[in-house]
Protein backbone atom coordinates (compact mmCIF):
# COMPACT_ATOMS: atom_id res chain seq x y z
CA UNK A 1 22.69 165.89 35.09
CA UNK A 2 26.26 164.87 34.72
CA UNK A 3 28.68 165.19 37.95
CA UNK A 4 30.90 167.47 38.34
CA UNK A 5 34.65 167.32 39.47
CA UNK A 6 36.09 171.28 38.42
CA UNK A 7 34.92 174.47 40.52
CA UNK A 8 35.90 177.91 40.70
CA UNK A 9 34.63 179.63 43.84
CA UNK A 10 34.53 183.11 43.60
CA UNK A 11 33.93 185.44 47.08
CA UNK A 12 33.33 188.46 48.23
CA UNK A 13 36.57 190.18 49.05
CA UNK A 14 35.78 190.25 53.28
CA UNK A 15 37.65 187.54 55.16
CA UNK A 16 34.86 186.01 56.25
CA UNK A 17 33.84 185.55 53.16
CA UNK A 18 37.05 184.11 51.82
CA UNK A 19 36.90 181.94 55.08
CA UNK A 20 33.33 180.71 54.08
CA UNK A 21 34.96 180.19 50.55
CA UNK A 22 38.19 177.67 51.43
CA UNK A 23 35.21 175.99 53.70
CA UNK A 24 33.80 175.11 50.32
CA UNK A 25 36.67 174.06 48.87
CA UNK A 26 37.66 171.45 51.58
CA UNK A 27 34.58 169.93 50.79
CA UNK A 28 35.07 169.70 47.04
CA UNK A 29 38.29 168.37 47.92
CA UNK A 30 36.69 165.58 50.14
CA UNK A 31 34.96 164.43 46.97
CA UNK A 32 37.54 163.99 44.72
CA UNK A 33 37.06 167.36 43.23
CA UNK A 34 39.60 170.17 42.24
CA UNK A 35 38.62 174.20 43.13
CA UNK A 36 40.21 177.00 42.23
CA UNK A 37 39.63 180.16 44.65
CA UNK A 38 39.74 183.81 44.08
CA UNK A 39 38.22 186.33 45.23
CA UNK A 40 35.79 188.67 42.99
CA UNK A 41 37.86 191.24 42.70
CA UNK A 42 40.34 189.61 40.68
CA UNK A 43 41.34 190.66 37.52
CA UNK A 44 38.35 189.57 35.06
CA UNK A 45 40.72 188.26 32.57
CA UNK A 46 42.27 185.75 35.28
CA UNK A 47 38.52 184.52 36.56
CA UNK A 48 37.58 184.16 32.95
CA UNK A 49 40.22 181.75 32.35
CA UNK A 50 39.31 179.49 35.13
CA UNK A 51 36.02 179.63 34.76
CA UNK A 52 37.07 178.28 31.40
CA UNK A 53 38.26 174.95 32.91
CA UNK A 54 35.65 174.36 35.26
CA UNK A 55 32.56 172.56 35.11
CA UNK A 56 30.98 175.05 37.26
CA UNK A 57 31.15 178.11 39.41
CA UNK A 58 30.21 178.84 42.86
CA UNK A 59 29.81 182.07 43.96
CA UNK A 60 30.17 183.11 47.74
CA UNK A 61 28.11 186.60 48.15
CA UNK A 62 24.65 188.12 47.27
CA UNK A 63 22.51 188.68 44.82
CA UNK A 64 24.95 191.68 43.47
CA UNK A 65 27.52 189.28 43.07
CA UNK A 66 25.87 186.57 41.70
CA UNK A 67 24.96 188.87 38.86
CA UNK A 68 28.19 190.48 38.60
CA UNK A 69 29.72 187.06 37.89
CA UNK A 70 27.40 185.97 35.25
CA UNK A 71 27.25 189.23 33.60
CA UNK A 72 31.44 188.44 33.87
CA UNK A 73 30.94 185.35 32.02
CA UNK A 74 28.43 185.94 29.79
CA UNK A 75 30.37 184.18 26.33
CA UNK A 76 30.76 180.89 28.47
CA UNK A 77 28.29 178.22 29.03
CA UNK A 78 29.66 177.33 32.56
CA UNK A 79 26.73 177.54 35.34
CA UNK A 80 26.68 179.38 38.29
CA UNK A 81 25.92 178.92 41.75
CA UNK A 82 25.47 181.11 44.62
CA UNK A 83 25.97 180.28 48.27
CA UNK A 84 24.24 182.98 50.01
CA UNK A 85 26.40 185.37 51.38
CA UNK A 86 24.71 188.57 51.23
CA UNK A 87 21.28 190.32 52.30
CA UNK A 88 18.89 189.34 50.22
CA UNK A 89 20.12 185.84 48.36
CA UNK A 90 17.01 185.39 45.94
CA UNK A 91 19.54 183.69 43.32
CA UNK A 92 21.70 181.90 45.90
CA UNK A 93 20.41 177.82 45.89
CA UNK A 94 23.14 177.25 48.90
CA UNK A 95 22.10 178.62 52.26
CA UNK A 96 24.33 180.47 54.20
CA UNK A 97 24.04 177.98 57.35
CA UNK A 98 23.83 173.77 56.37
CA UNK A 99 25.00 174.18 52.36
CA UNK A 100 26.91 170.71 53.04
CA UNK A 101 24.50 168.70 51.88
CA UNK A 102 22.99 170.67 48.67
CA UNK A 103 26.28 171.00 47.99
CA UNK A 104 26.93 167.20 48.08
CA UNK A 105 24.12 166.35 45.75
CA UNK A 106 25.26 168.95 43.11
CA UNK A 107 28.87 166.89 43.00
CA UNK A 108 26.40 163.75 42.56
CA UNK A 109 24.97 165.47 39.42
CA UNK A 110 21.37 165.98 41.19
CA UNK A 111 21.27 169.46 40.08
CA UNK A 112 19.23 171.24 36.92
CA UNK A 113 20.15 174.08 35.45
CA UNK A 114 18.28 177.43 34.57
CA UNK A 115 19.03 179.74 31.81
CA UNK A 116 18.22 183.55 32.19
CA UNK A 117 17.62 186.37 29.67
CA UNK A 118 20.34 188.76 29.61
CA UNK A 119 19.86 192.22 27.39
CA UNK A 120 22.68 193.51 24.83
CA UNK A 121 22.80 196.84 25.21
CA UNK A 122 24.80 199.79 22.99
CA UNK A 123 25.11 203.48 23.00
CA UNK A 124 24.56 204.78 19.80
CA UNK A 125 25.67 208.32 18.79
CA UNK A 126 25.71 209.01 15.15
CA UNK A 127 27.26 212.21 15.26
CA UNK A 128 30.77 209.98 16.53
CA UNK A 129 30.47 207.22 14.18
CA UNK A 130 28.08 204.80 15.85
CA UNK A 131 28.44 203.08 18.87
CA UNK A 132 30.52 204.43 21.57
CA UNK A 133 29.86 201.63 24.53
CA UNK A 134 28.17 197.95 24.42
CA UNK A 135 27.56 195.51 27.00
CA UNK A 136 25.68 192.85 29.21
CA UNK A 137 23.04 193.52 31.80
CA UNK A 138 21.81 190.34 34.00
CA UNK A 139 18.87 192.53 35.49
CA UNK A 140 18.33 195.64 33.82
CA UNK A 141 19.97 198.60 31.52
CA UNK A 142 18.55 202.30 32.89
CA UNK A 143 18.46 205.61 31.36
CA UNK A 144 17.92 208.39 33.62
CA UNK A 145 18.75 212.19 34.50
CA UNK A 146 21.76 213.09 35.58
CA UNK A 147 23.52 214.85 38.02
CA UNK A 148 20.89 217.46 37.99
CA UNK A 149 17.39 216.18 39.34
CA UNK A 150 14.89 217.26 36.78
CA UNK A 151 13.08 214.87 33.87
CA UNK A 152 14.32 214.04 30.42
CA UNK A 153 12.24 213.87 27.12
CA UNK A 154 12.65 210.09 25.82
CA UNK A 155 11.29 208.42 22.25
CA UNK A 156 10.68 205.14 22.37
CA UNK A 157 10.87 202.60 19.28
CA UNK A 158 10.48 198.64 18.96
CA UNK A 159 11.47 196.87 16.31
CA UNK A 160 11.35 200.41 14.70
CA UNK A 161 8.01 201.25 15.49
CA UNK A 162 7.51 204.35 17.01
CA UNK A 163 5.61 203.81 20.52
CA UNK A 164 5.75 207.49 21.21
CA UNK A 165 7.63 209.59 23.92
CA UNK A 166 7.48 210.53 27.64
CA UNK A 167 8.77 212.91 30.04
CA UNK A 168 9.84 211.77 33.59
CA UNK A 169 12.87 210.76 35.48
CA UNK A 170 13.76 207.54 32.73
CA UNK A 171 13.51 204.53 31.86
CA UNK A 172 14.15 201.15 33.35
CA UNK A 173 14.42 198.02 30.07
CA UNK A 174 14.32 195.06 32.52
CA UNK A 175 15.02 191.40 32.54
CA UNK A 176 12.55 188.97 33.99
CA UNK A 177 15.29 188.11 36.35
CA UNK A 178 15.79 191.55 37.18
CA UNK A 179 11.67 192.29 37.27
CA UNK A 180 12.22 192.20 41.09
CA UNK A 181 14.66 194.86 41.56
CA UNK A 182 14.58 198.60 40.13
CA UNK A 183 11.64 197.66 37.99
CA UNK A 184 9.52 196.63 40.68
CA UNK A 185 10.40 199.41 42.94
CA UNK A 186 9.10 201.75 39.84
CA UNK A 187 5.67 199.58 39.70
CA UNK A 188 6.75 198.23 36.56
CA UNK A 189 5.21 194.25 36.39
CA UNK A 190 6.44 191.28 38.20
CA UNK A 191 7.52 188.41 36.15
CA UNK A 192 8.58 185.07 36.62
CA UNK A 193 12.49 184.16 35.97
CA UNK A 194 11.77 181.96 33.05
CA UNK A 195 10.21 183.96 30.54
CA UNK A 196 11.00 184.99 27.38
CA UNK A 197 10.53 189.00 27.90
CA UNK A 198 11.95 191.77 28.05
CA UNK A 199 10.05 194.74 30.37
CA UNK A 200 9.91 198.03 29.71
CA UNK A 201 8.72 200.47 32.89
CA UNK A 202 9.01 204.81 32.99
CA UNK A 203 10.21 206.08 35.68
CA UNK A 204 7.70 208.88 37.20
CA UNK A 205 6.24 209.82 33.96
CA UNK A 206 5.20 213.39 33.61
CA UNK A 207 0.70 212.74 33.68
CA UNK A 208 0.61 215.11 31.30
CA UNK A 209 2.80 212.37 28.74
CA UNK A 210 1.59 209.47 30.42
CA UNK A 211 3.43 206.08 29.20
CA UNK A 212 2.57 202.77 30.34
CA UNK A 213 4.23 199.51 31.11
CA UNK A 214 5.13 197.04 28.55
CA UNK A 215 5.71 193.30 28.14
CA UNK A 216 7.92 193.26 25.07
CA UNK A 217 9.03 189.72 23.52
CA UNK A 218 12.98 188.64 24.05
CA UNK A 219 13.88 189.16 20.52
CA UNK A 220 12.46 193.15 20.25
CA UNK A 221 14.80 195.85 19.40
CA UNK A 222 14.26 198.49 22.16
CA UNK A 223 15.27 202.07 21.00
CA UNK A 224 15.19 204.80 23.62
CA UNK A 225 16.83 208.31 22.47
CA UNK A 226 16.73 211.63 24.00
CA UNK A 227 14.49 214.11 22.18
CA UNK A 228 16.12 217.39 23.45
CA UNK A 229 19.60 218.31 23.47
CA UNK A 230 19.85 220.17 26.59
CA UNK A 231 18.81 217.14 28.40
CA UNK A 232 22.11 215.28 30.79
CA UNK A 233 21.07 211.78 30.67
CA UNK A 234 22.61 209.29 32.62
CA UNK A 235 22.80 205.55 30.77
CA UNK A 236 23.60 202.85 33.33
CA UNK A 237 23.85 198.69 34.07
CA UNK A 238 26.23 197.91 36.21
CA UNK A 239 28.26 200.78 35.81
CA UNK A 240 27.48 204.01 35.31
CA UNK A 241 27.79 205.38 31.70
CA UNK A 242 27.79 209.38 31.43
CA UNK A 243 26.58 211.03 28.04
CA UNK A 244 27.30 214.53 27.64
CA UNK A 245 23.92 216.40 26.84
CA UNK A 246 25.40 217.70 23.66
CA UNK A 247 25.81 213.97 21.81
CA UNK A 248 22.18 212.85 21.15
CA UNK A 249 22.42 209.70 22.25
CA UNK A 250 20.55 206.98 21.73
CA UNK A 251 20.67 203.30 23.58
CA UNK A 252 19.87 200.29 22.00
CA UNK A 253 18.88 197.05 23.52
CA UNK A 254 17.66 193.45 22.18
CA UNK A 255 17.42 190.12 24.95
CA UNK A 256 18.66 187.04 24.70
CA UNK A 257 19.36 183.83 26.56
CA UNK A 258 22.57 182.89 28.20
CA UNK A 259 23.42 179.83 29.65
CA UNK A 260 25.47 180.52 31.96
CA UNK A 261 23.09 181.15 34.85
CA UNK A 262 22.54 179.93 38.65
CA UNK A 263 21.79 176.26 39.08
């Protein structure tokens, strides 16, 4: 791959953190390279314009934040890379401890890059003209009860084919990326990063309504609406989306493939 001489390095907003970050930065600037810094919690309009000019990003945190910037950036095709700064740091390619020379080899253009699925999700509620909300989701879109711990009734449709309904606590629509997180927590199935998929898991399905998993291709229309109207439903990605019970609504969700992913 090409080299590259333009970074923005995003952090976590903890001084360490930022410490870890300007770190990086001398050592872009000991290459020749120019960085910008700033720190996640920047406005998104001001790291949307650097990431803009750069030929790639490098992200100082976790997993969470790794996401959150690509989910951020989703329009660009700028890659991202994380230097692990969190718990986990399944996406992060730097290690927290001896990232010098990784790093070195990705301004030398020995680097490949990945691209991910990401879903494009909407609320739909036809009784207030059509969608109320779109978005992104890097690992997976969720709808679930709310406040009030009891199940929901859910219909699901693909590619508007009715696959029946369920009762249970929701519904995880997952990314392969994401097959790790929520989805495997709710025995949903474990996929590897590079498919073309999107996975569709219940969460605690009623046995009397039993609904299995499914392994849906990228492309699929995913319809999930609430059957009753007394149910509070909770739609969320990565932030939390209320519906009022009264609305019948309905969420929408197709995958696709972004490029701007983690190297």
């Amino acid at each position: 791959m090409n080299s590259l001489r333009r970074f923005l390095i995003l952090h976590k907003p903890q001084d360490d953190a930022r410490a870890a970050a300007d770190a990086v930065g001398l050592r872009l600037a000991g290459h020749g390279c120019c960085a910008a810094v700033l720190p996640s919690t920047a406005p998104e309009a001001d790291i949307h314009a650097s990431a803009a000019n750069a030929d790639a990003i490098i992200m100082v945190g976790g997993d969470g934040s790794i996401i959150g910037a690509a989910r951020k950036l989703t329009d660009l095709a700028t890659p991202i890379v994380g230097l692990n700064f969190g718990f986990v740091g399944f996406l992060a390619e730097l290690p927290a401890e001896g990232w010098e020379a990784q790093l070195d080899d990705i301004v030398a253009g020995k680097w490949i890059e990945e691209n991910h699925i990401a879903l494009k999700w909407r609320i739909m509620q036809e009784d207030r003209g059509g969608c109320e909300a779109e978005g992104f989701a890097i690992n997976d879109v969720i709808v679930s009860h709310g406040l009030v711990a009891r199940a929901v009734s859910l219909r699901i449709t693909v590619d508007g084919i009715d696959f029946d309904g369920f009762r249970g606590d929701g519904v995880i629509i997952s990314t392969p990326l994401g097959s790790t997180a929520y989805n495997a927590s709710a025995g949903g199935p474990l996929t590897l990063p590079s498919m073309d998929a999107q996975l569709l898991t219940p969460i605690c399905p009623s046995f009397v309504r039993a609904f299995p998993h499914f392994v849906l291709p990228v492309h699929s229309v995913i319809r999930i609406t609430v059957e009753r109207p007394t149910d509070d439903v909770v739609i969320s990605s990565t932030a939390r989306k209320t519906i009022p019970s009264a609305s019948d609504p309905s969420l929408r969700s197709r995958g696709r493939r972004e490029s701007s992913t983690c190297l």
